[in-house]
Protein backbone atom coordinates (compact mmCIF):
# COMPACT_ATOMS: atom_id res chain seq x y z
CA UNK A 1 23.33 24.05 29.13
CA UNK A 2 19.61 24.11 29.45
CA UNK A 3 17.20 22.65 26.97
CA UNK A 4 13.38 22.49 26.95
CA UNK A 5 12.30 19.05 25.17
CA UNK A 6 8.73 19.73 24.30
CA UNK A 7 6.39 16.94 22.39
CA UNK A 8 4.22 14.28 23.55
CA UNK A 9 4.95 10.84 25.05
CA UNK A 10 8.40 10.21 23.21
CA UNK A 11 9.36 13.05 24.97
CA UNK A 12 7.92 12.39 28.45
CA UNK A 13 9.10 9.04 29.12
CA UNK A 14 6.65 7.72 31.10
CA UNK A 15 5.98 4.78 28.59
CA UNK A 16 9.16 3.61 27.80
CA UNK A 17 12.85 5.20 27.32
CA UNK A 18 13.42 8.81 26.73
CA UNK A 19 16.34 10.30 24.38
CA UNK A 20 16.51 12.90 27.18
CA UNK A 21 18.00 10.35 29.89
CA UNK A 22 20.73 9.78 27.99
CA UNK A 23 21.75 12.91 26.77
CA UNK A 24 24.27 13.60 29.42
CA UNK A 25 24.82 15.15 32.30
CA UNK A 26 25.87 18.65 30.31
CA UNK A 27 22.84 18.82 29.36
CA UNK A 28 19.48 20.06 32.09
CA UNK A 29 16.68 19.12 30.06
CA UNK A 30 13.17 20.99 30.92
CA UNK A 31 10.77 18.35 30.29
CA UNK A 32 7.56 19.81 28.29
CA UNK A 33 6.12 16.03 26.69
CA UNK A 34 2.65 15.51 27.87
CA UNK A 35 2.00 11.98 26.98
CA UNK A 36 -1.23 11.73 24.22
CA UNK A 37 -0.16 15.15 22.71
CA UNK A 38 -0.75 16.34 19.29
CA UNK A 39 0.76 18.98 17.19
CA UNK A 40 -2.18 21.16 17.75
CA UNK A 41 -1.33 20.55 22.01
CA UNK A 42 2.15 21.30 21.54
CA UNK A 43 1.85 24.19 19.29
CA UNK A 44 -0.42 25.89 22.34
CA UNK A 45 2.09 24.79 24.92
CA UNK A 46 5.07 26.46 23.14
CA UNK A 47 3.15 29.84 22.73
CA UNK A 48 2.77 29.48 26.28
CA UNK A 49 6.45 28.69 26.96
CA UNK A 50 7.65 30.91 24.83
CA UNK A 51 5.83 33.54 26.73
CA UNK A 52 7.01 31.85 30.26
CA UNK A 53 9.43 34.36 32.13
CA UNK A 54 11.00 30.92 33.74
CA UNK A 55 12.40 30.01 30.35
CA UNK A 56 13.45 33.65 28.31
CA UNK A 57 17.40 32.59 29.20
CA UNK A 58 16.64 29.24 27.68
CA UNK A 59 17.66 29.60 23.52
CA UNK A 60 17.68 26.18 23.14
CA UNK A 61 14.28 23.69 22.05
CA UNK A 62 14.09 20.31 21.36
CA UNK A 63 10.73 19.55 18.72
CA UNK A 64 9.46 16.00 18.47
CA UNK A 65 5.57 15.67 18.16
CA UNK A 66 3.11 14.63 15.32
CA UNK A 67 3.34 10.81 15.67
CA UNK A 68 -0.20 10.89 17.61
CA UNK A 69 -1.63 12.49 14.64
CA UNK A 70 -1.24 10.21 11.80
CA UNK A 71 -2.14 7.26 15.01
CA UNK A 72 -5.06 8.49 16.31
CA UNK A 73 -6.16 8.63 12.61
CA UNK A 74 -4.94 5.11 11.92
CA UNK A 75 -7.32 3.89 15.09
CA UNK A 76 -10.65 5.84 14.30
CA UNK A 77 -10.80 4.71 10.90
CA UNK A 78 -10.88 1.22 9.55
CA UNK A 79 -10.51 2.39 5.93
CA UNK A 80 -7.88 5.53 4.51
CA UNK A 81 -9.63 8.19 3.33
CA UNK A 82 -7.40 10.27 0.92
CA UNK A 83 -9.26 13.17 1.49
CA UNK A 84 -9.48 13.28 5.02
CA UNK A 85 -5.54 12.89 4.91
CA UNK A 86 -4.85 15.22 2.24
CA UNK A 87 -6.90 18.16 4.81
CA UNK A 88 -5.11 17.11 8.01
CA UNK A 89 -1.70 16.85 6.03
CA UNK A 90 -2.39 20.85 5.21
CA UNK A 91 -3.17 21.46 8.61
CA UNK A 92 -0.53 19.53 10.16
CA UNK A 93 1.91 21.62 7.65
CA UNK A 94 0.33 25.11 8.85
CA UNK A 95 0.73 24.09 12.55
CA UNK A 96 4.02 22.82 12.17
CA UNK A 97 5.12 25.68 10.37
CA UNK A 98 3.63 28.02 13.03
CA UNK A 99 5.72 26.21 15.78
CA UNK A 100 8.70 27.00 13.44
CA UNK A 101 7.99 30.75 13.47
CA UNK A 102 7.15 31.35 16.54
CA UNK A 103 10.44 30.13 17.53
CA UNK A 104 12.41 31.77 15.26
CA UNK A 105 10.92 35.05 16.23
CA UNK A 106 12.23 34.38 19.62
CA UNK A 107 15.59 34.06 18.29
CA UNK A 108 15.96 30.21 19.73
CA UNK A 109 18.07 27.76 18.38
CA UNK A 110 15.95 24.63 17.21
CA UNK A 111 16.43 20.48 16.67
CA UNK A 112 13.42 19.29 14.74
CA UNK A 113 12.91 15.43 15.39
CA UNK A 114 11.07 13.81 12.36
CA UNK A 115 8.45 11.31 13.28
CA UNK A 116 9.32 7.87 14.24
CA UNK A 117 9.60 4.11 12.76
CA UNK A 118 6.45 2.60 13.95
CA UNK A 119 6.55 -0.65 14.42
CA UNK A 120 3.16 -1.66 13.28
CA UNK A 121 2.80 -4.47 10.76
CA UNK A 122 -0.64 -3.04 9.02
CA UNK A 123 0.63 0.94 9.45
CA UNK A 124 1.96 2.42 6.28
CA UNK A 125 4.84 3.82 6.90
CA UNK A 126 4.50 6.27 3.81
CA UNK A 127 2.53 8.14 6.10
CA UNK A 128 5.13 8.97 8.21
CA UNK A 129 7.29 9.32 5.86
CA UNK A 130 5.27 11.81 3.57
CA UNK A 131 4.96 14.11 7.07
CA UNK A 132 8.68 13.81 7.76
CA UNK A 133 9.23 15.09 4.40
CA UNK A 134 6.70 18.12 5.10
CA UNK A 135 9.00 18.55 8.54
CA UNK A 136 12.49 18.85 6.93
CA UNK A 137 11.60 20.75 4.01
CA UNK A 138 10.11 23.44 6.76
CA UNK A 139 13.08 22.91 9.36
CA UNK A 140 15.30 23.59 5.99
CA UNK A 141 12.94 27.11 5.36
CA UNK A 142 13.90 28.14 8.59
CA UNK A 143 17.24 27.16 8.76
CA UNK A 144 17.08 24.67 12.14
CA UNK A 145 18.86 21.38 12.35
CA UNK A 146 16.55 18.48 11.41
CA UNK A 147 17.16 14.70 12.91
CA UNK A 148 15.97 11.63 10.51
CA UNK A 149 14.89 9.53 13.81
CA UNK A 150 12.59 7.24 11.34
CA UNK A 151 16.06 6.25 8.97
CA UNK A 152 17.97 5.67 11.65
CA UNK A 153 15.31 3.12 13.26
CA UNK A 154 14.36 1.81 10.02
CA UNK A 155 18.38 0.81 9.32
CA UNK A 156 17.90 -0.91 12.75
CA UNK A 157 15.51 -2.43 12.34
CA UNK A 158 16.69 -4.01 9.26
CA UNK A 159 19.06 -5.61 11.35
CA UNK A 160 16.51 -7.12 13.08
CA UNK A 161 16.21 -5.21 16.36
CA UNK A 162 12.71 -4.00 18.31
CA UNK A 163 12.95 -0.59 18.82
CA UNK A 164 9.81 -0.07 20.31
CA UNK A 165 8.21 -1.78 23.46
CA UNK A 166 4.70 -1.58 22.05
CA UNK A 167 5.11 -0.72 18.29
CA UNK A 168 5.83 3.30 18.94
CA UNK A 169 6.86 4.09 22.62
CA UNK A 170 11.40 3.56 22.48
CA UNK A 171 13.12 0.71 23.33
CA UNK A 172 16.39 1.81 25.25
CA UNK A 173 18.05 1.84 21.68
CA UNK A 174 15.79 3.99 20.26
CA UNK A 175 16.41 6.32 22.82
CA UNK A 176 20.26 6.29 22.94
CA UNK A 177 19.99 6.45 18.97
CA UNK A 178 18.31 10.02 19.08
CA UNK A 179 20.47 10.92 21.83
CA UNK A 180 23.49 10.69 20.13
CA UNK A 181 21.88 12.20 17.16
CA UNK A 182 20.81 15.27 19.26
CA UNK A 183 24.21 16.08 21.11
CA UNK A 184 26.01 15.92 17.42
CA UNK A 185 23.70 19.09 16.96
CA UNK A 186 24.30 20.77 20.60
């Protein structure tokens, strides 16, 4: 079965482990992560791939992007500014829910990753978790399967384990984590 895994680093692999290496070998990933993405990159990338003769016998996509922009936010600005946030959060929802759509049109079937545990001591979390809500509730609208990556990490880390190498990019147990998650929904 073919997949296409599009997003940004967590998806690549080139910094640290990828869910897709462990996926198995049923499974021939198409890597589409571009490492440094953001939701705006991706959502031009899918238009393009949706378009892509190469890939119309493909029905299945893998969705995991938007970490970079809640961090690129957290490193340009030494203070939150509620209003900035409040704007991006509408546009990340209108991107995100573009992605969706387009996809759907194309009759594909679709896992939607939420955003990651970040393993930052002065990030706030609620961040991420405030845009993971805005992810399922629009994965729920359009009836794809949604995967809680940031609960399962977060019950891991509990325990005490680093599941990052550098406070975002996967440790190998991150990785195998998500891949187990995703082959429960192939």
């Amino acid at each position: 079965m073919k997949v296409i895994c599009i997003g940004d680093s967590l998806t690549n692999g080139n910094i640290g482990y990828t869910y897709r290496d462990y996926l198995g070998k049923r499974y021939e990933t198409i890597n589409k992560g571009i490492d440094g993405d953001t939701t705006e990159g991706v959502a031009f990338r899918l238009k393009r791939c949706l378009k892509d003769k190469r890939y119309q016998d493909i029905d299945t996509y893998i969705l995991f992007v938007g970490i970079n922009d809640l961090l690129f936010s957290f490193y340009a600005f030494t203070s939150f500014d509620e209003e900035m946030y409040e704007n991006s959060q509408t546009d990340f929802k209108e991107l995100y829910e573009s992605m969706l759509n387009d996809l759907k049109n194309h009759d594909k079937k679709v896992i939607v990753i939420g955003l990651p545990y970040v393993e930052y001591s002065d990030f706030n979390q609620n961040l991420i978790i405030s845009r993971n809500n805005v992810i399922k509730s629009l994965t729920e609208k359009y009836g794809f399967s949604y995967i809680d990556i940031y609960s399962l990490q977060k019950e891991e880390a509990e325990k005490g384990t680093t599941l990052t190498l550098d406070g975002v990019h996967f440790a190998e147990i991150s990785a195998k984590l998500l891949a187990v998650a995703i082959t429960k929904q192939l």
